[in-house]
C-alpha atoms as a PDB file:
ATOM      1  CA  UNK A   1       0.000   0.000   0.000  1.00  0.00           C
ATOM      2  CA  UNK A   2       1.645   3.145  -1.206  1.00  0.00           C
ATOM      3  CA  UNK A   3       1.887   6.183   1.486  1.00  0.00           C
ATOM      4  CA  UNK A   4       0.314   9.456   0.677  1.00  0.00           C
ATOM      5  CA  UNK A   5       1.241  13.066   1.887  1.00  0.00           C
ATOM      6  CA  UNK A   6      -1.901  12.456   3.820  1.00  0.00           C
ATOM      7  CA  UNK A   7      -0.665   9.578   5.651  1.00  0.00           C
ATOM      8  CA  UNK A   8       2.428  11.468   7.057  1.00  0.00           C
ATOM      9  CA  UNK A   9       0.821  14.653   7.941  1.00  0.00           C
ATOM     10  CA  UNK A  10      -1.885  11.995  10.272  1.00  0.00           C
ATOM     11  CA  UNK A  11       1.406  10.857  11.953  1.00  0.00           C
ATOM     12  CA  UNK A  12       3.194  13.553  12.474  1.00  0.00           C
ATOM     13  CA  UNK A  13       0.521  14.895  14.125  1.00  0.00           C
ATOM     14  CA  UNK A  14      -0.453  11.666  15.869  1.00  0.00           C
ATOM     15  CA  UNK A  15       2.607  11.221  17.305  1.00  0.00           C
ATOM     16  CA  UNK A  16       5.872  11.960  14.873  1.00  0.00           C
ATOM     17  CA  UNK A  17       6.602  14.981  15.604  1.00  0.00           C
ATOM     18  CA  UNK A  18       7.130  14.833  19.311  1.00  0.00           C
ATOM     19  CA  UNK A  19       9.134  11.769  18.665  1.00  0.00           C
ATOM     20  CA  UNK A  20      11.335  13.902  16.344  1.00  0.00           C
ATOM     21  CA  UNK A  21      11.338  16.394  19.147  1.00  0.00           C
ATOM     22  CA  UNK A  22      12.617  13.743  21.413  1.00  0.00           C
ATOM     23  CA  UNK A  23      15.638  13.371  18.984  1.00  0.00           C
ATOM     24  CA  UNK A  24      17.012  17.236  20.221  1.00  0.00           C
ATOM     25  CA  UNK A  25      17.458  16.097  23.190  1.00  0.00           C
ATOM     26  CA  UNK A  26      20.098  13.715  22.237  1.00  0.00           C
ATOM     27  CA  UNK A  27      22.345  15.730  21.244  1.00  0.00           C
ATOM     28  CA  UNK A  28      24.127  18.868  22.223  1.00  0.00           C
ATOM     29  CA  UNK A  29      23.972  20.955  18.656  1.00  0.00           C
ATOM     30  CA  UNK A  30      20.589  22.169  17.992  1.00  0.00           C
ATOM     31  CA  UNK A  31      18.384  20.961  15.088  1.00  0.00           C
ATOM     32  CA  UNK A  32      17.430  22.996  12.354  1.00  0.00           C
ATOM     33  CA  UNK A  33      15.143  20.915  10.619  1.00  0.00           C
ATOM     34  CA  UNK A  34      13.675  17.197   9.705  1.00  0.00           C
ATOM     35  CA  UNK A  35      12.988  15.784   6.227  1.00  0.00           C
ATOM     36  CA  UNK A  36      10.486  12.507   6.440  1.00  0.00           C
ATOM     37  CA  UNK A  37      10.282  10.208   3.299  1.00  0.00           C
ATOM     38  CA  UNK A  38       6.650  10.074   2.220  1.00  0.00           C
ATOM     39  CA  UNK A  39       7.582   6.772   0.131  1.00  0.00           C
ATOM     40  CA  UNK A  40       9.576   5.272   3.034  1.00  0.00           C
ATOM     41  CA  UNK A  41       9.558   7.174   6.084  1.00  0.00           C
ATOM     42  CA  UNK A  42      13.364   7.417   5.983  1.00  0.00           C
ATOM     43  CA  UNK A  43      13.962  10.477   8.555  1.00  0.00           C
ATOM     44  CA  UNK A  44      16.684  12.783   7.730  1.00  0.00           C
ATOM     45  CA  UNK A  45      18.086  15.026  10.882  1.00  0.00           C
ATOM     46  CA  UNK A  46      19.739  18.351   9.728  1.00  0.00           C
ATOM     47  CA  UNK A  47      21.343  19.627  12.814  1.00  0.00           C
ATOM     48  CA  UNK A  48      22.460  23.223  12.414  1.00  0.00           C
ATOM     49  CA  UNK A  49      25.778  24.125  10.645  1.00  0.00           C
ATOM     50  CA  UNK A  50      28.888  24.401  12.728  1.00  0.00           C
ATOM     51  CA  UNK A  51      32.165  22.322  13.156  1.00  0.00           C
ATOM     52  CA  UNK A  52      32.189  19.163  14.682  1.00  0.00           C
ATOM     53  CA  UNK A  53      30.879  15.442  13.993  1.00  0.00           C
ATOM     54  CA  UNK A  54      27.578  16.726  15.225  1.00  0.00           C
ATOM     55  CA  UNK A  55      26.750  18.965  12.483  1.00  0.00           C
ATOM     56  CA  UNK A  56      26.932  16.393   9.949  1.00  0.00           C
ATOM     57  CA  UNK A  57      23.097  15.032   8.941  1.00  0.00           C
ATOM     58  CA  UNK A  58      21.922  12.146   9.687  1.00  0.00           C
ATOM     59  CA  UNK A  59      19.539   9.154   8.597  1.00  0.00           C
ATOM     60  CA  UNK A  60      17.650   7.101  10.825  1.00  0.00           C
ATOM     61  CA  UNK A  61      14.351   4.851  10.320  1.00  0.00           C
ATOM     62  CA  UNK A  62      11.365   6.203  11.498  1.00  0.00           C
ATOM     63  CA  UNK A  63      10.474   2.741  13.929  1.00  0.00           C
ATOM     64  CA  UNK A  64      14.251   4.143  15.666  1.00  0.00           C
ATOM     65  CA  UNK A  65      12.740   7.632  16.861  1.00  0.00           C
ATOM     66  CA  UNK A  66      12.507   7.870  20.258  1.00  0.00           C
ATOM     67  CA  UNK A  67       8.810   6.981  22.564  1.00  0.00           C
ATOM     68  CA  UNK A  68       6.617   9.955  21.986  1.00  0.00           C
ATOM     69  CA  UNK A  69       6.673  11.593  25.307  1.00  0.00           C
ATOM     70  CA  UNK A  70       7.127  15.153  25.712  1.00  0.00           C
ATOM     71  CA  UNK A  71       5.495  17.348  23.398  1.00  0.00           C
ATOM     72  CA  UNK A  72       6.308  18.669  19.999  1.00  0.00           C
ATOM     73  CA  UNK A  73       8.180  21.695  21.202  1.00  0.00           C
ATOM     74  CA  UNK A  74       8.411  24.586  18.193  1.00  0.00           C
ATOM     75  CA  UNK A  75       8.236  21.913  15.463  1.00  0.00           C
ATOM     76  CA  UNK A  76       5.968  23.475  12.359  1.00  0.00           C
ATOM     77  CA  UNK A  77       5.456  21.170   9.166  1.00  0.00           C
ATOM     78  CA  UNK A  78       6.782  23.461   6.352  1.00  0.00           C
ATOM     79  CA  UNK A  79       5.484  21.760   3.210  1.00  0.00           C
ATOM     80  CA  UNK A  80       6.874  19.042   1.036  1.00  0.00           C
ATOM     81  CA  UNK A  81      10.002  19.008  -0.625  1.00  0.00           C
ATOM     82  CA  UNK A  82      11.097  18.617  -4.566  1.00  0.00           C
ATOM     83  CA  UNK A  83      12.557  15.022  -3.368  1.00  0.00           C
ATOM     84  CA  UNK A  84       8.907  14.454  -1.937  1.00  0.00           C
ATOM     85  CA  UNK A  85       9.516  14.536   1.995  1.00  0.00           C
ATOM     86  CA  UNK A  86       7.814  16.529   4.437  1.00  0.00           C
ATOM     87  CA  UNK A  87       9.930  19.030   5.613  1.00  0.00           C
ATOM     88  CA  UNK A  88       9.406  19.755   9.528  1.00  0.00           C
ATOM     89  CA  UNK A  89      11.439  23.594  11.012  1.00  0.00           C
ATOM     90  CA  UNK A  90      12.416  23.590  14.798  1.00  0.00           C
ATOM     91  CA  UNK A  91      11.635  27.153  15.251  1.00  0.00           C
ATOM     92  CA  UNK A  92      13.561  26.575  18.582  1.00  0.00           C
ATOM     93  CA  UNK A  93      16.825  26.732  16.745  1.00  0.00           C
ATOM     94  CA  UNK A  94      16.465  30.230  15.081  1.00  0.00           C
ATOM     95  CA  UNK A  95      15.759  33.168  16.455  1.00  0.00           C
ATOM     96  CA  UNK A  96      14.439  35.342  13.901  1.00  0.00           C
ATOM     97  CA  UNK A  97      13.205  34.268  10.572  1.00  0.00           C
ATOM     98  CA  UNK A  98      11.720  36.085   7.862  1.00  0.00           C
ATOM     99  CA  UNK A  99       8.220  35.168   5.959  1.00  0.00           C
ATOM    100  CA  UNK A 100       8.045  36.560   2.101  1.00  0.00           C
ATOM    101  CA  UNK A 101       6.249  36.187  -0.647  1.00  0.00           C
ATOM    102  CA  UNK A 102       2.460  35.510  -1.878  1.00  0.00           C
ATOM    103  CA  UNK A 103       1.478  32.888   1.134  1.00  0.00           C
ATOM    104  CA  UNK A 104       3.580  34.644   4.230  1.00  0.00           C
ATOM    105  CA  UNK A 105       0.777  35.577   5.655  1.00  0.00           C
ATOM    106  CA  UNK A 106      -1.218  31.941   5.066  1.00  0.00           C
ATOM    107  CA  UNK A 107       1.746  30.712   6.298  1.00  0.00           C
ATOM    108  CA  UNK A 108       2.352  31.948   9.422  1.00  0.00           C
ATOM    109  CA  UNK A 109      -1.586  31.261  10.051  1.00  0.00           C
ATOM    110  CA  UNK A 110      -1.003  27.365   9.528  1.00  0.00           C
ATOM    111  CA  UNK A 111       2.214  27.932  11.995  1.00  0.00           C
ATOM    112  CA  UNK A 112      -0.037  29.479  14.391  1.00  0.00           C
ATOM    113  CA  UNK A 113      -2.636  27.021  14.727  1.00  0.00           C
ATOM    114  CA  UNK A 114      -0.198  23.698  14.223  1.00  0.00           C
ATOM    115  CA  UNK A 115       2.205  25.865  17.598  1.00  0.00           C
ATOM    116  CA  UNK A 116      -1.243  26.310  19.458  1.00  0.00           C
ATOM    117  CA  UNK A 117      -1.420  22.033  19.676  1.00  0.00           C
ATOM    118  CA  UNK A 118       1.367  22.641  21.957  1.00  0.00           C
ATOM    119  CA  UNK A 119      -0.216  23.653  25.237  1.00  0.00           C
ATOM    120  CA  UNK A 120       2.757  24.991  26.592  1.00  0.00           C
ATOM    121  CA  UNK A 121       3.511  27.689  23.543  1.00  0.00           C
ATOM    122  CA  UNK A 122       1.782  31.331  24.035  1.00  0.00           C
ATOM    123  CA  UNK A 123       1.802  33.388  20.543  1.00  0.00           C
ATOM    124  CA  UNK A 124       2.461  37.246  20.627  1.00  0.00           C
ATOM    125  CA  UNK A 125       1.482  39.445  17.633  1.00  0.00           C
ATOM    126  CA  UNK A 126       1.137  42.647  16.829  1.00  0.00           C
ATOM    127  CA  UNK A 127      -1.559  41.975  13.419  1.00  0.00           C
ATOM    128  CA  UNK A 128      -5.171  41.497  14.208  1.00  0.00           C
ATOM    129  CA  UNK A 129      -4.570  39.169  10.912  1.00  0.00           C
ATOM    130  CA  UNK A 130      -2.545  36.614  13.037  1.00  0.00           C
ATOM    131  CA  UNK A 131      -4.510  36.593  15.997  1.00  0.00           C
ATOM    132  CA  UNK A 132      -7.151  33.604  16.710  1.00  0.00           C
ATOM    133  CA  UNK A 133      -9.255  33.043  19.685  1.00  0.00           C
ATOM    134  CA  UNK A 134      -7.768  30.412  22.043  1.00  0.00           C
ATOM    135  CA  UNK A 135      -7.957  31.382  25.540  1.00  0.00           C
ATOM    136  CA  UNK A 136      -5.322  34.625  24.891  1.00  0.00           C
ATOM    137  CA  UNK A 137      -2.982  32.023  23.972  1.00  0.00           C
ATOM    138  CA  UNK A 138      -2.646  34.272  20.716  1.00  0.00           C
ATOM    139  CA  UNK A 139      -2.787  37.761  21.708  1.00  0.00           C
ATOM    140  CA  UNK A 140      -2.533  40.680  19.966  1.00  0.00           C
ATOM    141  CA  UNK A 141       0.255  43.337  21.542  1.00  0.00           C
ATOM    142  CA  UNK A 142       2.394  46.476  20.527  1.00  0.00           C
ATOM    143  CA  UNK A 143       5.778  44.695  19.949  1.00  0.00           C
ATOM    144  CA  UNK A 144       8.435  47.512  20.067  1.00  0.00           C
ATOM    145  CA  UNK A 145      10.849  48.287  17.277  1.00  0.00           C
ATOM    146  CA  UNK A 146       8.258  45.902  15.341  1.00  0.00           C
ATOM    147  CA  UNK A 147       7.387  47.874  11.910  1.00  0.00           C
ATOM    148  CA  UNK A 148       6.273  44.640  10.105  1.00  0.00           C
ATOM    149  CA  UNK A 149       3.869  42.036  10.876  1.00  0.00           C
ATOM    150  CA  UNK A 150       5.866  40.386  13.832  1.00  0.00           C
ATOM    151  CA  UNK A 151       4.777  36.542  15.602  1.00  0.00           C
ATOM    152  CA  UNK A 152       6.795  35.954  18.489  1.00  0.00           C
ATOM    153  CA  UNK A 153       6.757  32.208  19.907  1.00  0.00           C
ATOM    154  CA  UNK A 154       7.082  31.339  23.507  1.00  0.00           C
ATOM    155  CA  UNK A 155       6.906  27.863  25.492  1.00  0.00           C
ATOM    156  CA  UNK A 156       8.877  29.152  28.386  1.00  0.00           C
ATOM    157  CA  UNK A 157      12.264  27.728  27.251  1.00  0.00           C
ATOM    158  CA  UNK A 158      15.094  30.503  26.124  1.00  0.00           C
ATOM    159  CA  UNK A 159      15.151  32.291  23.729  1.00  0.00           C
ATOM    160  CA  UNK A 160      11.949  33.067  21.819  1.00  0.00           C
ATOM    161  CA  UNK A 161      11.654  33.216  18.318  1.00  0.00           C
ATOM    162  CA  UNK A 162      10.481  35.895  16.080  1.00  0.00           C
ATOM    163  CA  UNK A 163       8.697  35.316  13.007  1.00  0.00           C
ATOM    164  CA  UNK A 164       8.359  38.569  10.551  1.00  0.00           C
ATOM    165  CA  UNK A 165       6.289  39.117   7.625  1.00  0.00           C
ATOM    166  CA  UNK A 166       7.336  40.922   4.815  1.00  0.00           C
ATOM    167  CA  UNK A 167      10.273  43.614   5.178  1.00  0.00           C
ATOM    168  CA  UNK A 168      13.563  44.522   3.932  1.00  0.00           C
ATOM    169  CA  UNK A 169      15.404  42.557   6.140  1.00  0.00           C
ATOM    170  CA  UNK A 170      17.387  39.973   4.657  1.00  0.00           C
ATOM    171  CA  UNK A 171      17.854  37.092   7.086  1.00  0.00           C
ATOM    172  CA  UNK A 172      19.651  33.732   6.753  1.00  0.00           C
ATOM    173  CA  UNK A 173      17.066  31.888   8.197  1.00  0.00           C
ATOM    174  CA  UNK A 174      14.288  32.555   5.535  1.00  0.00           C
ATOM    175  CA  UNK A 175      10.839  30.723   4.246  1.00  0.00           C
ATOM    176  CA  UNK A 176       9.901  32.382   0.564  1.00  0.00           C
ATOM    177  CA  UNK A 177       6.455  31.783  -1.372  1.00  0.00           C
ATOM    178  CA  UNK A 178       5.641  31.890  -4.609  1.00  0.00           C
ATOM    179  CA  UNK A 179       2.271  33.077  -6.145  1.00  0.00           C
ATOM    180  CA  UNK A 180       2.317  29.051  -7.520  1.00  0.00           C
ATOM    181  CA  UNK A 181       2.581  27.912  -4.248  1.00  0.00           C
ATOM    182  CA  UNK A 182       6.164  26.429  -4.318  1.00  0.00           C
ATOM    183  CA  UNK A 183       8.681  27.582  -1.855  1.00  0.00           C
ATOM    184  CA  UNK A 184      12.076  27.825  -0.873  1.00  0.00           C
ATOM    185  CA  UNK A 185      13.617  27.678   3.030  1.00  0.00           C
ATOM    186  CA  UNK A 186      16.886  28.501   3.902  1.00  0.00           C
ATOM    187  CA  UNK A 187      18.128  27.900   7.343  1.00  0.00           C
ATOM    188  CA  UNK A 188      21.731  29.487   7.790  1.00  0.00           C
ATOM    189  CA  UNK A 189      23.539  27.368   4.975  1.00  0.00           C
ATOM    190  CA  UNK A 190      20.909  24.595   4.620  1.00  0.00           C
ATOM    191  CA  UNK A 191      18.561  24.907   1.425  1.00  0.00           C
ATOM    192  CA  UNK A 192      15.515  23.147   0.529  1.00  0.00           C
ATOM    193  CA  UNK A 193      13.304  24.201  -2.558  1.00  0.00           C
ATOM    194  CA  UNK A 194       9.742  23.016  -1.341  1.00  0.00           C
ATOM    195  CA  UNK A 195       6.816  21.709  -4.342  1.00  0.00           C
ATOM    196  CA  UNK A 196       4.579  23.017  -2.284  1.00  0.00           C
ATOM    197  CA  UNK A 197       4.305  25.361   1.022  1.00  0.00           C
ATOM    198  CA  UNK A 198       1.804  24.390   3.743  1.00  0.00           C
ATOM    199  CA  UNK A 199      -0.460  27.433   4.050  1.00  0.00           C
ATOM    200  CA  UNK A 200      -3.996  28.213   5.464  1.00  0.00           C
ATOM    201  CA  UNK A 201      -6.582  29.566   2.743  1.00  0.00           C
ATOM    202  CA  UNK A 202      -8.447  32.560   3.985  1.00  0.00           C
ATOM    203  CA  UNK A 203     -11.208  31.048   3.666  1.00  0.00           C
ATOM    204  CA  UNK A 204     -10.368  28.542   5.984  1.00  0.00           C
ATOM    205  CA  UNK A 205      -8.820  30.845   8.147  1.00  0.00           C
ATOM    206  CA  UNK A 206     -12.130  32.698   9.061  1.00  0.00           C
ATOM    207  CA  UNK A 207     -14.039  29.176   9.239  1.00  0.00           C
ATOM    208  CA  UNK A 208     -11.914  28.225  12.440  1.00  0.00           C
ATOM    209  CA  UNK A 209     -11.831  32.010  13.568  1.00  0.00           C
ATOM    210  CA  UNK A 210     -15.620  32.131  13.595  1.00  0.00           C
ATOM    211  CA  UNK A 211     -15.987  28.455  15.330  1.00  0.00           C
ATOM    212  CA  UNK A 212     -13.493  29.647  17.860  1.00  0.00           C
ATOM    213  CA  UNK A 213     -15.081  32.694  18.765  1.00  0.00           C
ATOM    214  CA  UNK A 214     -18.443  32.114  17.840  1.00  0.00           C
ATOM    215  CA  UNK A 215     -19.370  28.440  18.771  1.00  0.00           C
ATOM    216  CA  UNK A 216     -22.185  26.856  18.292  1.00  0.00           C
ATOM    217  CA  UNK A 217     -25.370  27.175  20.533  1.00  0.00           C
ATOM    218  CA  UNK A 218     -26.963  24.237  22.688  1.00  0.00           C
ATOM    219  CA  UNK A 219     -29.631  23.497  20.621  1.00  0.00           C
ATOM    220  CA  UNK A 220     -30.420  19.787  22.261  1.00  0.00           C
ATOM    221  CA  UNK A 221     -34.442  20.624  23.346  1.00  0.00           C
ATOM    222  CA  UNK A 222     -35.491  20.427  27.245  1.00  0.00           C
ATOM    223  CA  UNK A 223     -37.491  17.672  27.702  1.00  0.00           C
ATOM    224  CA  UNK A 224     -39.863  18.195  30.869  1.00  0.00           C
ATOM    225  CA  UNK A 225     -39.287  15.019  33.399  1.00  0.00           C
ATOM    226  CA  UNK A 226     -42.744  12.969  33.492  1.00  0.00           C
ATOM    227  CA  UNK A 227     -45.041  13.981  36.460  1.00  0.00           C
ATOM    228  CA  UNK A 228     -44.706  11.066  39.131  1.00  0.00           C
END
């Protein structure tokens, strides 16, 4: 039975991506980033660049990943590659990067709501676009120095990271979107050109926006109990 893109986004929600998250903390050089085989579930670690034996990648089954326990930490599900892998960004590991292109802004709304499934992580904005309804998890806040759309990401371990929209600053660590819906990320001297950028349609956007804020009344009727 041949695996779809389907079929790994269900587990790496289910349960891959805190085991990949449980692979960090193996090691003492952070990880930038995880590549998952759709055809094989090969998992690819790309720790970030530096000297030493621990920068080099590595290759590991997906049945070797440690027990999922934990949580997923920063861990966002980019989109899938050109070599057809799911591409998975430890936001943990940078702390700025820069959104551009057609889909920054659907972007960083899929980031936001796939962070959110980690109850530790609060979500700090200064765009009324960003900002979603989940118990001022996501607030919206005057972020100093901030003149683009700014996301800052919190789950109470040092530092934060900063994701910014748009601008003329041109940082290493980098996601870019075409109008096509293709991609590229670059993470310090790591490159992956991406088929196809996991973003959040605006349509869909305001469907969960309106659930969240607006849910739906008790309309179950009241049945009288019988006289006795």
């Amino acid at each position: 039975m041949s695996v779809t893109i389907t079929d790994t986004m269900r587990w790496l929600h289910d349960e891959g991506l805190v085991r990949l998250a449980g692979v960090a903390s193996r090691r003492t050089l952070p990880i930038a980033a995880y590549t998952v085989d759709i055809t094989d579930g090969t998992v690819t670690v790309h720790p970030t660049t530096g000297a030493g034996p621990e920068s080099e990648v590595l290759t590991m089954p997906a049945d070797d990943l440690p027990f999922p326990i934990g949580t997923r930490q920063r861990l966002v599900i980019a989109g899938v590659t050109a070599s057809e892998a799911m591409l998975v960004v430890n936001l943990a590991a940078t702390h700025r990067m820069l959104l551009t292109g057609d889909h920054a802004q659907a972007v960083a709304r899929s980031w936001v709501l796939q962070l959110l499934l980690n109850s530790e992580v609060t979500l700090t904005t200064n765009s009324p676009d960003l900002a979603i309804d989940t118990e001022s998890r996501c607030r919206i806040a005057f972020i100093p120095g901030a003149p683009s759309t700014t996301l800052t990401v919190d789950d109470h371990r040092a530092p934060t990271t900063s994701l910014t929209l748009g601008g003329d600053d041109d940082l290493p660590d980098r996601l870019e979107t075409a109008s096509d819906g293709s991609g590229a990320l670059y993470l310090g001297a790591r490159y992956w050109p991406l088929r196809v950028v996991h973003h959040l349609r605006d349509t869909a956007w305001t469907a969960i926006n309106n659930q969240l804020n607006h849910p739906p009344e008790d309309t179950t009727p009241v049945v009288d109990a019988p006289n006795t």
